[in-house]
N, C-alpha and C. Protein backbone atom coordinates (compact mmCIF):
# COMPACT_ATOMS: atom_id res chain seq x y z
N UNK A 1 166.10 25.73 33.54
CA UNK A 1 167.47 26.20 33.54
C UNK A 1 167.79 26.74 32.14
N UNK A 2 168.45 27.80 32.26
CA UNK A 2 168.90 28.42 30.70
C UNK A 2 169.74 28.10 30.06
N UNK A 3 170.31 28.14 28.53
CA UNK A 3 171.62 27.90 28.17
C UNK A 3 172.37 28.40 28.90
N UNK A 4 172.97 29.67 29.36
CA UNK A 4 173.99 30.49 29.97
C UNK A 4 173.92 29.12 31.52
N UNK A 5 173.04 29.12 32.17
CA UNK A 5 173.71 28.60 33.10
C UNK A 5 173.88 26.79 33.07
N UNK A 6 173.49 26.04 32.38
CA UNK A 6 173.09 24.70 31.79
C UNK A 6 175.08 24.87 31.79
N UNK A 7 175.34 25.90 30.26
CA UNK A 7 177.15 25.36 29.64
C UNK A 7 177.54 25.64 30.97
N UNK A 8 177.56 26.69 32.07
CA UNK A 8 178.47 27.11 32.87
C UNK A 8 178.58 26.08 33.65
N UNK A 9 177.57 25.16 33.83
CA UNK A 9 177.26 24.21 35.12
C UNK A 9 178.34 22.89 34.27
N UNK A 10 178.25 22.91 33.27
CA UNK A 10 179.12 21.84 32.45
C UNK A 10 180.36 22.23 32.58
N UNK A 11 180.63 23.12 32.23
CA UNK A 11 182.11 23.21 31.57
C UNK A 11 182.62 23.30 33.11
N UNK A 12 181.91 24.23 34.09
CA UNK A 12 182.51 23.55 35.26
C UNK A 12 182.80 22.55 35.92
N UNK A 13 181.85 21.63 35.83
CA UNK A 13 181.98 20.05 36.21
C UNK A 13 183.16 19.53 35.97
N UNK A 14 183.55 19.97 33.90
CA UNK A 14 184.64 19.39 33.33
C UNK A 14 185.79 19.70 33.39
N UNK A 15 185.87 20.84 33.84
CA UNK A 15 187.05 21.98 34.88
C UNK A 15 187.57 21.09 35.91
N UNK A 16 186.79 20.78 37.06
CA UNK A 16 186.71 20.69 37.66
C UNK A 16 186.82 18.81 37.76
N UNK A 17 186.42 18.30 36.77
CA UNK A 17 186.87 17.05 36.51
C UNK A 17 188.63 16.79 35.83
N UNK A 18 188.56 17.73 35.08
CA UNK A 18 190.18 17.52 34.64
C UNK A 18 191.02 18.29 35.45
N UNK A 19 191.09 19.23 36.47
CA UNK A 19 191.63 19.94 37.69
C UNK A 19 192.33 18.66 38.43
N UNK A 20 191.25 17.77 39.02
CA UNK A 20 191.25 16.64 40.01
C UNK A 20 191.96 15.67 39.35
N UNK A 21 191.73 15.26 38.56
CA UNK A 21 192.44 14.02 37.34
C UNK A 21 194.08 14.07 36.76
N UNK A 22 194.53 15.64 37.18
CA UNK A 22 195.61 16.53 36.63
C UNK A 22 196.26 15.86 37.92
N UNK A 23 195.80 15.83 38.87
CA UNK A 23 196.90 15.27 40.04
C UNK A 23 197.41 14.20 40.16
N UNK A 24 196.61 13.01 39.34
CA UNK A 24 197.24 12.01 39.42
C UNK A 24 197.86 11.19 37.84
N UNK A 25 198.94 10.33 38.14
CA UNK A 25 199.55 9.91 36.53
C UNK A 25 198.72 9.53 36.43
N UNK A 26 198.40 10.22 34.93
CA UNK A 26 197.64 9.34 33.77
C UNK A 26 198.07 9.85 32.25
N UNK A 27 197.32 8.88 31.44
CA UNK A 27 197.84 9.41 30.01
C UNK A 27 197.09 10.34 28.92
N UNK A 28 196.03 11.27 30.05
CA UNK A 28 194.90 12.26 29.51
C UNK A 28 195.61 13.90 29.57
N UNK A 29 195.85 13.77 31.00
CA UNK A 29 196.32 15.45 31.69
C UNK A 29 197.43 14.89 32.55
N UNK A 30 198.09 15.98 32.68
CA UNK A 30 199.02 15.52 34.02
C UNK A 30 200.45 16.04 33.24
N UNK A 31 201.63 15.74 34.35
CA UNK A 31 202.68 15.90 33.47
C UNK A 31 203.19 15.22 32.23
N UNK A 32 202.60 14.22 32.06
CA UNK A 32 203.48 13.13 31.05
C UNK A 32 201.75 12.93 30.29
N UNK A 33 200.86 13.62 30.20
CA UNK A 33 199.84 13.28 29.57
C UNK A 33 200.19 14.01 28.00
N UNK A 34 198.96 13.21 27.44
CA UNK A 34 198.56 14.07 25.98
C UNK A 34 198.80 16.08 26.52
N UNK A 35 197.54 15.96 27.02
CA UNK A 35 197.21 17.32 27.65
C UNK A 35 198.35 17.67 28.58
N UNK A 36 199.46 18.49 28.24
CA UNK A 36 200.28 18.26 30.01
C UNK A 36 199.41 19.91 30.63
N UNK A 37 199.39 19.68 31.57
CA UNK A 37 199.20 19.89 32.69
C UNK A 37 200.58 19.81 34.06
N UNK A 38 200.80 21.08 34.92
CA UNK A 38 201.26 20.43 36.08
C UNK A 38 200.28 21.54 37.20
N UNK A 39 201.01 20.97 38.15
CA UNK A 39 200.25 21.37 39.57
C UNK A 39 199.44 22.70 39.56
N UNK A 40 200.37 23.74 39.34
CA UNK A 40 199.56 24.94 39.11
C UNK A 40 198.57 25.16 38.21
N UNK A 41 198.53 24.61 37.12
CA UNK A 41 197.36 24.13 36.31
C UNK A 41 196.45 23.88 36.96
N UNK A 42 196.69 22.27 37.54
CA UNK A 42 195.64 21.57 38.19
C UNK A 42 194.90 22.64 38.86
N UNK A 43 195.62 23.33 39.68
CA UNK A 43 194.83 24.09 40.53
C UNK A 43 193.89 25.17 40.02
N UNK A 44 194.41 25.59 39.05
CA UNK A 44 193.85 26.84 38.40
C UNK A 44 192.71 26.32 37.67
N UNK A 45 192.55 24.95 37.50
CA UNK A 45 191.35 24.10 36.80
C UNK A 45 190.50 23.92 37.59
N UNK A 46 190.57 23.50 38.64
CA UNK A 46 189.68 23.29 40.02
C UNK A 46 189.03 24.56 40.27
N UNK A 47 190.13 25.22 40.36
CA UNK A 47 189.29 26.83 40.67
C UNK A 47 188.39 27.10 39.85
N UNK A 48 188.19 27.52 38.38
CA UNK A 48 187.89 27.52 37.50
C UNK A 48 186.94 26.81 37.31
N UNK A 49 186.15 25.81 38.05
CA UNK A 49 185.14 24.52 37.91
C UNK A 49 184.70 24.70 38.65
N UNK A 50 184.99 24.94 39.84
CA UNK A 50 184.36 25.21 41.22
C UNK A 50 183.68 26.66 40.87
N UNK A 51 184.09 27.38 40.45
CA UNK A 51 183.86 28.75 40.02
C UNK A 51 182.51 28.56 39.20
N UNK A 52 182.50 27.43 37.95
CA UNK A 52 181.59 27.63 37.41
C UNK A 52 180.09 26.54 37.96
N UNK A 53 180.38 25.82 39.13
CA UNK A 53 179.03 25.05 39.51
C UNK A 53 178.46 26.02 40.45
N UNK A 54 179.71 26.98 40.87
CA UNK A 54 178.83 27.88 42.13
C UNK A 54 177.77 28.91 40.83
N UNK A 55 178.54 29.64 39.78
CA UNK A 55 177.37 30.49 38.77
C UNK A 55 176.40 29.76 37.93
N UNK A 56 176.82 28.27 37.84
CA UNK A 56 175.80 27.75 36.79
C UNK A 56 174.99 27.15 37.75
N UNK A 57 174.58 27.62 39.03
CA UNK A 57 173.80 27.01 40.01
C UNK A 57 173.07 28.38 40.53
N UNK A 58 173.52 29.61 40.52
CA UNK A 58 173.50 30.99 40.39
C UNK A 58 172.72 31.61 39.76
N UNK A 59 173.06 31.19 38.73
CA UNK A 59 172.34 31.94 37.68
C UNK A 59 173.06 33.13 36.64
N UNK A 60 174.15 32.57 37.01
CA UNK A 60 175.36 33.90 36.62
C UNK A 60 176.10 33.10 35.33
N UNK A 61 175.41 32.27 34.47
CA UNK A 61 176.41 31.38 33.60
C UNK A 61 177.34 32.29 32.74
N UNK A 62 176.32 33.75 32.36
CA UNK A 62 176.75 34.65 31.33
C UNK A 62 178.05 35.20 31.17
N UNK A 63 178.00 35.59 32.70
CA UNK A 63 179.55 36.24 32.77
C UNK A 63 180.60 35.06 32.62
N UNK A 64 180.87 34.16 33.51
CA UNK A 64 181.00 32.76 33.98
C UNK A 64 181.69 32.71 31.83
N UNK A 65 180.83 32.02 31.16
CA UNK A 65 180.79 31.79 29.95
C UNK A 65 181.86 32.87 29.26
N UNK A 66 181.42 34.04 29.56
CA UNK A 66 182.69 35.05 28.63
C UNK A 66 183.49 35.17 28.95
N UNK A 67 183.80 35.37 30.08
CA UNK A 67 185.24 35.10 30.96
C UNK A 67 185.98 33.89 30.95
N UNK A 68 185.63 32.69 30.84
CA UNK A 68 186.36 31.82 30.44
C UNK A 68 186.85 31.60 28.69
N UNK A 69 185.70 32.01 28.04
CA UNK A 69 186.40 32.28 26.43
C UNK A 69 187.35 33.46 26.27
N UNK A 70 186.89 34.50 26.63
CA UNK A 70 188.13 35.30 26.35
C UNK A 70 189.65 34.68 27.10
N UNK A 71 189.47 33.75 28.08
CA UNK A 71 190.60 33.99 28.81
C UNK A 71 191.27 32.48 28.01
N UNK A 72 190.28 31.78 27.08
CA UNK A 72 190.26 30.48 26.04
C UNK A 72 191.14 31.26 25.03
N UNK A 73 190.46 31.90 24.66
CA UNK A 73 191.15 32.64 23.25
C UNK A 73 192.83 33.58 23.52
N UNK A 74 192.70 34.28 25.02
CA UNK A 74 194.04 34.48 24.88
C UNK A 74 195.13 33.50 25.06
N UNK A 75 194.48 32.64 25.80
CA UNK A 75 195.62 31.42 26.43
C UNK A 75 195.74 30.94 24.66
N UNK A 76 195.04 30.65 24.09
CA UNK A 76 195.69 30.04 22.78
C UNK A 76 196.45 30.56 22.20
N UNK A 77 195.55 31.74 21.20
CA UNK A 77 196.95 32.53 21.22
C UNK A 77 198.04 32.80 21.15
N UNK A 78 198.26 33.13 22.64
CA UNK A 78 199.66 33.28 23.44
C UNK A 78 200.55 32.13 22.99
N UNK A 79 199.99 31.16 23.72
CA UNK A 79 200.35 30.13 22.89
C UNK A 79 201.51 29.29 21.83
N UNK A 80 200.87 30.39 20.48
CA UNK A 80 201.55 30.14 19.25
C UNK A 80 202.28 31.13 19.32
N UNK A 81 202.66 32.22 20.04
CA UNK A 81 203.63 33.19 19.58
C UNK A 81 205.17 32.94 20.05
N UNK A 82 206.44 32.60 19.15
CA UNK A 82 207.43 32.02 19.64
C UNK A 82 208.08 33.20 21.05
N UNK A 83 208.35 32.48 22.00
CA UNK A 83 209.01 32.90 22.77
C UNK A 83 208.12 33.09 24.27
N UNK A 84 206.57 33.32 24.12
CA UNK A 84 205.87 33.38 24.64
C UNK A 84 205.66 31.92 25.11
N UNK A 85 205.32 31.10 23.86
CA UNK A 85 204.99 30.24 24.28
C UNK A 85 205.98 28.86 25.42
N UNK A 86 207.06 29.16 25.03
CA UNK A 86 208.38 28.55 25.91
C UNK A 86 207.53 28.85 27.62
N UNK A 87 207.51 30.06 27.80
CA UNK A 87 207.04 30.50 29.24
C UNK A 87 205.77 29.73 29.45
N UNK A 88 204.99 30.00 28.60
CA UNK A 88 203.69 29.53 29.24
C UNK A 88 203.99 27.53 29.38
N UNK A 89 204.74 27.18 28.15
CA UNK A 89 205.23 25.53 28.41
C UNK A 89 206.19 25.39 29.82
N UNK A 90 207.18 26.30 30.41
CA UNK A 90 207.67 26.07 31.76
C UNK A 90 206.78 26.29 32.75
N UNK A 91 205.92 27.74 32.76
CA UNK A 91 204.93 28.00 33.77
C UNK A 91 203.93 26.99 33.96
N UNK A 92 203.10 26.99 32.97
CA UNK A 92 202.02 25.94 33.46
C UNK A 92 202.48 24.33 32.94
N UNK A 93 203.45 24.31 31.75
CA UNK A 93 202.88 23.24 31.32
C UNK A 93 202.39 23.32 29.95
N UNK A 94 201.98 24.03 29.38
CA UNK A 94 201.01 23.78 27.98
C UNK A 94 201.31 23.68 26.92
N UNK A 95 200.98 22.53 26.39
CA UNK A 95 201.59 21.92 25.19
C UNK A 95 200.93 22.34 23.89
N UNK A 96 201.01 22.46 22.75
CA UNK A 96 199.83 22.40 21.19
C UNK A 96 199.05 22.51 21.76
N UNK A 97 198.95 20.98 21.99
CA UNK A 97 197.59 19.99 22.04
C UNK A 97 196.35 21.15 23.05
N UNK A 98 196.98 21.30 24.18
CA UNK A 98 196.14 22.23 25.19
C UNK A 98 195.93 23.77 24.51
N UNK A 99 197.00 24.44 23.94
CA UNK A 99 196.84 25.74 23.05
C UNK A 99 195.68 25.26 22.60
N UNK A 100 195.46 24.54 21.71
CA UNK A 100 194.29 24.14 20.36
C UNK A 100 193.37 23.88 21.42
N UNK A 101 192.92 22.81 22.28
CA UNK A 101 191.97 23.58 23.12
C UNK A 101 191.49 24.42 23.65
N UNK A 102 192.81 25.30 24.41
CA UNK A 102 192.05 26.27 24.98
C UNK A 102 191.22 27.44 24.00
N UNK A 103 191.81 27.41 22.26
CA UNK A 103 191.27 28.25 21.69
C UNK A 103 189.69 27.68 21.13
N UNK A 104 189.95 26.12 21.07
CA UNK A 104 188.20 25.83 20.64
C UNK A 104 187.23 25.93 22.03
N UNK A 105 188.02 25.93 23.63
CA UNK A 105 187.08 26.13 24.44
C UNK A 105 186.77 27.64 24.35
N UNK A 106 187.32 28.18 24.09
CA UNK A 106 187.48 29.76 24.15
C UNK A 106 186.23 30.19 23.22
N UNK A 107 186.34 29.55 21.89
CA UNK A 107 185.27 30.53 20.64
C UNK A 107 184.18 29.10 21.53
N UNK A 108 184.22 27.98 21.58
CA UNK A 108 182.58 27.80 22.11
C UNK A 108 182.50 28.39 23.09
N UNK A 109 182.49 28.62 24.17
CA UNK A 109 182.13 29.59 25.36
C UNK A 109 181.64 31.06 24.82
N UNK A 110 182.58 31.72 23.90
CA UNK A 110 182.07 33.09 23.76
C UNK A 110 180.85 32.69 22.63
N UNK A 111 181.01 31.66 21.53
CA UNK A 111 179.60 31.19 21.03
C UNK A 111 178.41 31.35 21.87
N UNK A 112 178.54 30.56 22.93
CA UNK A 112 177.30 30.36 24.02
C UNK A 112 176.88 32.21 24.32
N UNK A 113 178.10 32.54 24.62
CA UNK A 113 177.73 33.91 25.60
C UNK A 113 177.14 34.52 24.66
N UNK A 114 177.46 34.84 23.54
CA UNK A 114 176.96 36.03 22.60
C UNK A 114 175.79 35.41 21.87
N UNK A 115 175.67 33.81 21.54
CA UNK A 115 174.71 33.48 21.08
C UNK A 115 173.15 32.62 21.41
N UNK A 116 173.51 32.60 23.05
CA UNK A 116 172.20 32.23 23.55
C UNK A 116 172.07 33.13 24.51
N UNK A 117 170.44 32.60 24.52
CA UNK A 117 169.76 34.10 25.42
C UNK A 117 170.11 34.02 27.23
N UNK A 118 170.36 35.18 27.05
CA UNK A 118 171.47 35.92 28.71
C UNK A 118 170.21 35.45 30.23
């Protein structure tokens, strides 16, 4: 198995582990978590995980991998820009804490894509 599809098969799992985990109270993800998270999140995490065990099983980690960093790096971002970020905290939910992730999932993912072999 290659790097490209090895991270995709991970980071989907973990998608796809914090998607599922987002539904119920706890003090990780969720509404009242560190991470908030709400429903539409959840879902969009599941998708997003499911998405990546079907390519990192595929063989497709590559795309899989850049498409989730770029979409890492804009969600952060966005994020920090005042006024923007209000929306994206009513729409999904997303707090700092998740901004600052989504931008370190974002540069490791495009790390992987651009820096291991396709």
């Amino acid at each position: 198995m290659n790097t490209q599809k090895t991270f995709a098969l991970i980071l989907g799992i973990v998608l796809l582990l914090v998607g599922i985990l987002g539904f119920f109270n706890n003090p990780l993800v969720g509404d009242s978590g560190y991470f908030g998270t709400n429903t539409l999140q959840d879902i969009l995490h599941v998708i997003a995980g499911l998405f990546g065990l079907y390519v990192g099983t595929k063989g497709m980690g590559s795309g899989y991998n850049q498409t989730i960093g770029w979409i890492g790096i804009v969600l952060g971002v966005l994020g920090f820009i005042p006024g923007i970020d209000s929306l994206f905290l009513s729409l999904l939910n997303i707090n700092t804490a998740i901004t600052v992730l989504h931008l370190i999932i974002g540069v490791v993912c495009l790390g992987v894509y651009y820096g291991a072999k396709k």
